[in-house]
Protein backbone atom coordinates (compact mmCIF):
# COMPACT_ATOMS: atom_id res chain seq x y z
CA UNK A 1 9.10 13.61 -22.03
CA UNK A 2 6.59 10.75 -20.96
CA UNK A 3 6.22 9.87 -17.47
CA UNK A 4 6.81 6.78 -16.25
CA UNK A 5 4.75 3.34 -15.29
CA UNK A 6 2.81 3.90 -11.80
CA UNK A 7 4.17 1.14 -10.57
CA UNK A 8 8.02 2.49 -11.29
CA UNK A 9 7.00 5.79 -9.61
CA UNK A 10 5.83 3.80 -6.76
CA UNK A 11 8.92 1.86 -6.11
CA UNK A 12 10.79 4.74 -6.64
CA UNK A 13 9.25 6.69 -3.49
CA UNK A 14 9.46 3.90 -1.79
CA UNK A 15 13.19 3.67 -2.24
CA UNK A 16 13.47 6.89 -1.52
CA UNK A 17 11.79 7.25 1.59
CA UNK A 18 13.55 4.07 2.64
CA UNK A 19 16.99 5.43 2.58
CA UNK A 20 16.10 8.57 4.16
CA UNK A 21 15.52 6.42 7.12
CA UNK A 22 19.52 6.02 7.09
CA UNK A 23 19.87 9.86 6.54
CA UNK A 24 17.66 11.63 8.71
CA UNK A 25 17.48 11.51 12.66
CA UNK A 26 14.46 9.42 13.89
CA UNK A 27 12.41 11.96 16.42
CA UNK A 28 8.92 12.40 17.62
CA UNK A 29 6.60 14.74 19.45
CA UNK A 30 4.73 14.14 22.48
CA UNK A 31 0.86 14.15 21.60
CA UNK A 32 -2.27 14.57 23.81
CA UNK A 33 -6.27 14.26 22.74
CA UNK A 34 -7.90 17.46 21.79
CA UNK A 35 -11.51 17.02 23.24
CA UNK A 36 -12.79 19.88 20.77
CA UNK A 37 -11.45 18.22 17.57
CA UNK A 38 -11.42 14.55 19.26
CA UNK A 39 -8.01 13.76 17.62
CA UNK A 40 -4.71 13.34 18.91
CA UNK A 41 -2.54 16.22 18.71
CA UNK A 42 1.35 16.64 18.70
CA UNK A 43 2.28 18.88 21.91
CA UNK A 44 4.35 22.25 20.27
CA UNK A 45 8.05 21.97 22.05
CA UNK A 46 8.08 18.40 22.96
CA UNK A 47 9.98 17.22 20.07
CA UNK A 48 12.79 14.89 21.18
CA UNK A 49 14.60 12.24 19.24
CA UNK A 50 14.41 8.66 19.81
CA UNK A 51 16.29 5.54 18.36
CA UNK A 52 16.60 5.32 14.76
CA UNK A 53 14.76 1.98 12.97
CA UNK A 54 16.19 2.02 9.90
CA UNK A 55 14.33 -0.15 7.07
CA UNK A 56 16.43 -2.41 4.94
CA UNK A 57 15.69 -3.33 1.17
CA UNK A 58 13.54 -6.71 2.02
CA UNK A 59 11.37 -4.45 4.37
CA UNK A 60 10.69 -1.39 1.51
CA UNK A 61 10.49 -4.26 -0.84
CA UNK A 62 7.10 -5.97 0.82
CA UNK A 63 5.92 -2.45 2.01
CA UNK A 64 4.12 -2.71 -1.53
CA UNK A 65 2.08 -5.65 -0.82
CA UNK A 66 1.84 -4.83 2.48
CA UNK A 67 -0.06 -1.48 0.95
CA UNK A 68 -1.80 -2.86 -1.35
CA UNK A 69 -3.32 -5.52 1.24
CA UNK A 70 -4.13 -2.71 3.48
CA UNK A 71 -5.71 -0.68 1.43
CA UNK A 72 -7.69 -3.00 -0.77
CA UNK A 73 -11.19 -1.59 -0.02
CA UNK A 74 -9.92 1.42 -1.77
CA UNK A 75 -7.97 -0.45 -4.42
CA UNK A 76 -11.30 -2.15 -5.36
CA UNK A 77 -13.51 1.04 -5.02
CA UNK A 78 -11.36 2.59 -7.71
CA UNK A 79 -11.29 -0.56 -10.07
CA UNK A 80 -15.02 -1.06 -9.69
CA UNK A 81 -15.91 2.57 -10.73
């Protein structure tokens, strides 16, 4: 069995984790800064669920540019070496 393109593996997640976002509940955690670590920190029992933002095909479709344009510094960092 040979694994597919990158790029079709790519999409693919994509896809994926943009229908999830019809599937699962939308939720979050309260977080506070940890002085020790100096990161934020989700707050254990605070979970609560807020309003879903589902993302439609056009959105998940330019999330890959969107990457890619975002992360270039990397993208060229790999190329280069």
């Amino acid at each position: 069995m040979k694994l597919p393109h990158p790029i079709v593996l790519l999409l693919g997640a994509i896809g994926v984790a943009a229908v999830l976002t019809w599937v699962l509940p939308a939720g979050e955690y309260e977080r506070r800064d940890d002085a020790a670590s100096g990161r934020s920190v989700a707050v254990a029992g605070t979970y609560h669920r807020v309003e879903a933002a589902p993302v439609g095909p056009f959105a998940a479709v330019m999330a890959v540019p969107r990457g890619f344009a975002a992360g270039i510094d990397v993208v060229m960092v790999i190329l280069i070496f």
